[in-house]
Protein backbone atom coordinates (compact mmCIF):
# COMPACT_ATOMS: atom_id res chain seq x y z
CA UNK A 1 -38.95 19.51 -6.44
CA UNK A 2 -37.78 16.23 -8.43
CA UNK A 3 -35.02 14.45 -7.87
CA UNK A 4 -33.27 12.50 -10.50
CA UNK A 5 -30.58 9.80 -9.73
CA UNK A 6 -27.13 10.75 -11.46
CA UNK A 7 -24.94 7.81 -10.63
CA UNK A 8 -23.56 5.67 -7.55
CA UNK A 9 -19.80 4.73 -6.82
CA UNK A 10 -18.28 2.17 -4.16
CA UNK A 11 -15.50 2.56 -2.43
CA UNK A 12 -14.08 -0.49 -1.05
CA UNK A 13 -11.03 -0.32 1.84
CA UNK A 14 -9.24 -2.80 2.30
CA UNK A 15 -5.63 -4.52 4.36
CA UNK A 16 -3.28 -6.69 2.88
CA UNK A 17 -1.27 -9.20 5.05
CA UNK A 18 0.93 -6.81 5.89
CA UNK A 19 -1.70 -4.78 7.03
CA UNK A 20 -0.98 -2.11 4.49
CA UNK A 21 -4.55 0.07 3.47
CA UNK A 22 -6.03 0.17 0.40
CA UNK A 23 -8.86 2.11 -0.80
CA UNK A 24 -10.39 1.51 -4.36
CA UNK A 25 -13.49 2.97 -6.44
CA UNK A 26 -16.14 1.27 -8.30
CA UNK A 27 -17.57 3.70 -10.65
CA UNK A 28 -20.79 3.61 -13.21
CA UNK A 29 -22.85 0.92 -10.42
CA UNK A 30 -26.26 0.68 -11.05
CA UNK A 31 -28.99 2.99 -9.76
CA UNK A 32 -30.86 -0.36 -8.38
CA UNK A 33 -27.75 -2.16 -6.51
CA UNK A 34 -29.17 -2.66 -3.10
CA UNK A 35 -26.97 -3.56 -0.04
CA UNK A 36 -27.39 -7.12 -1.10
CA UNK A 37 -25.58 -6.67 -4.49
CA UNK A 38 -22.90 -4.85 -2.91
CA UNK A 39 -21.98 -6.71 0.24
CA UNK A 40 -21.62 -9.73 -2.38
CA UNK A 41 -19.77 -7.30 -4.97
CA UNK A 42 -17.36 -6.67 -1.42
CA UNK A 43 -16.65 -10.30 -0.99
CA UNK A 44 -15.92 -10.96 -5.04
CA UNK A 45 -12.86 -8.00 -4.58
CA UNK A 46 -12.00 -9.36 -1.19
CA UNK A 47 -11.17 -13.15 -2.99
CA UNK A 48 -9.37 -11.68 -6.11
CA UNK A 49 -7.31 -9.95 -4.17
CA UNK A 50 -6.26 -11.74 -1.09
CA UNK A 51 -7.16 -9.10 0.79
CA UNK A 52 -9.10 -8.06 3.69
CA UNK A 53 -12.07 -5.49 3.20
CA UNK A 54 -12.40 -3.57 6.22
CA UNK A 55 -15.63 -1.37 5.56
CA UNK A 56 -17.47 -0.51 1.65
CA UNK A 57 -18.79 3.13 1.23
CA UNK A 58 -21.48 3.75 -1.48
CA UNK A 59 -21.78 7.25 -2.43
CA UNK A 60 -25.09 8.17 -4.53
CA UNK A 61 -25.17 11.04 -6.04
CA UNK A 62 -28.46 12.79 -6.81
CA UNK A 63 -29.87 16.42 -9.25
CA UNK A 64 -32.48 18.19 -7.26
CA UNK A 65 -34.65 20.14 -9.10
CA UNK A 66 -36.91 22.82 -9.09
């Protein structure tokens, strides 16, 4: 069987100061973003918006073939 990336997505929650949750999605990322590129991808949404991020899900998704 082959497997053939298809595309990865972030989702980063986060808490403003009134402690009020937020989730929001990163679409189209890069096959190749590594946790590096991400953690650092975390901290650019956590200064624009003020915010706090509490956790960053990456979802990959993958075609298995026969």
């Amino acid at each position: 069987m082959a497997k053939t990336w298809k595309k990865t997505s972030i989702k980063v929650a986060s808490k403003d100061a009134n402690e009020t949750a937020r989730n929001r999605s990163f679409n189209n990322v890069a096959e190749n973003a590594d946790e590096t590129k991400i953690g650092r991808f975390a901290q650019i949404v956590e200064k624009l918006t003020g915010d706090s991020v509490s956790s960053t899900t990456v979802t990959v998704v993958d075609e298995i073939a026969k």
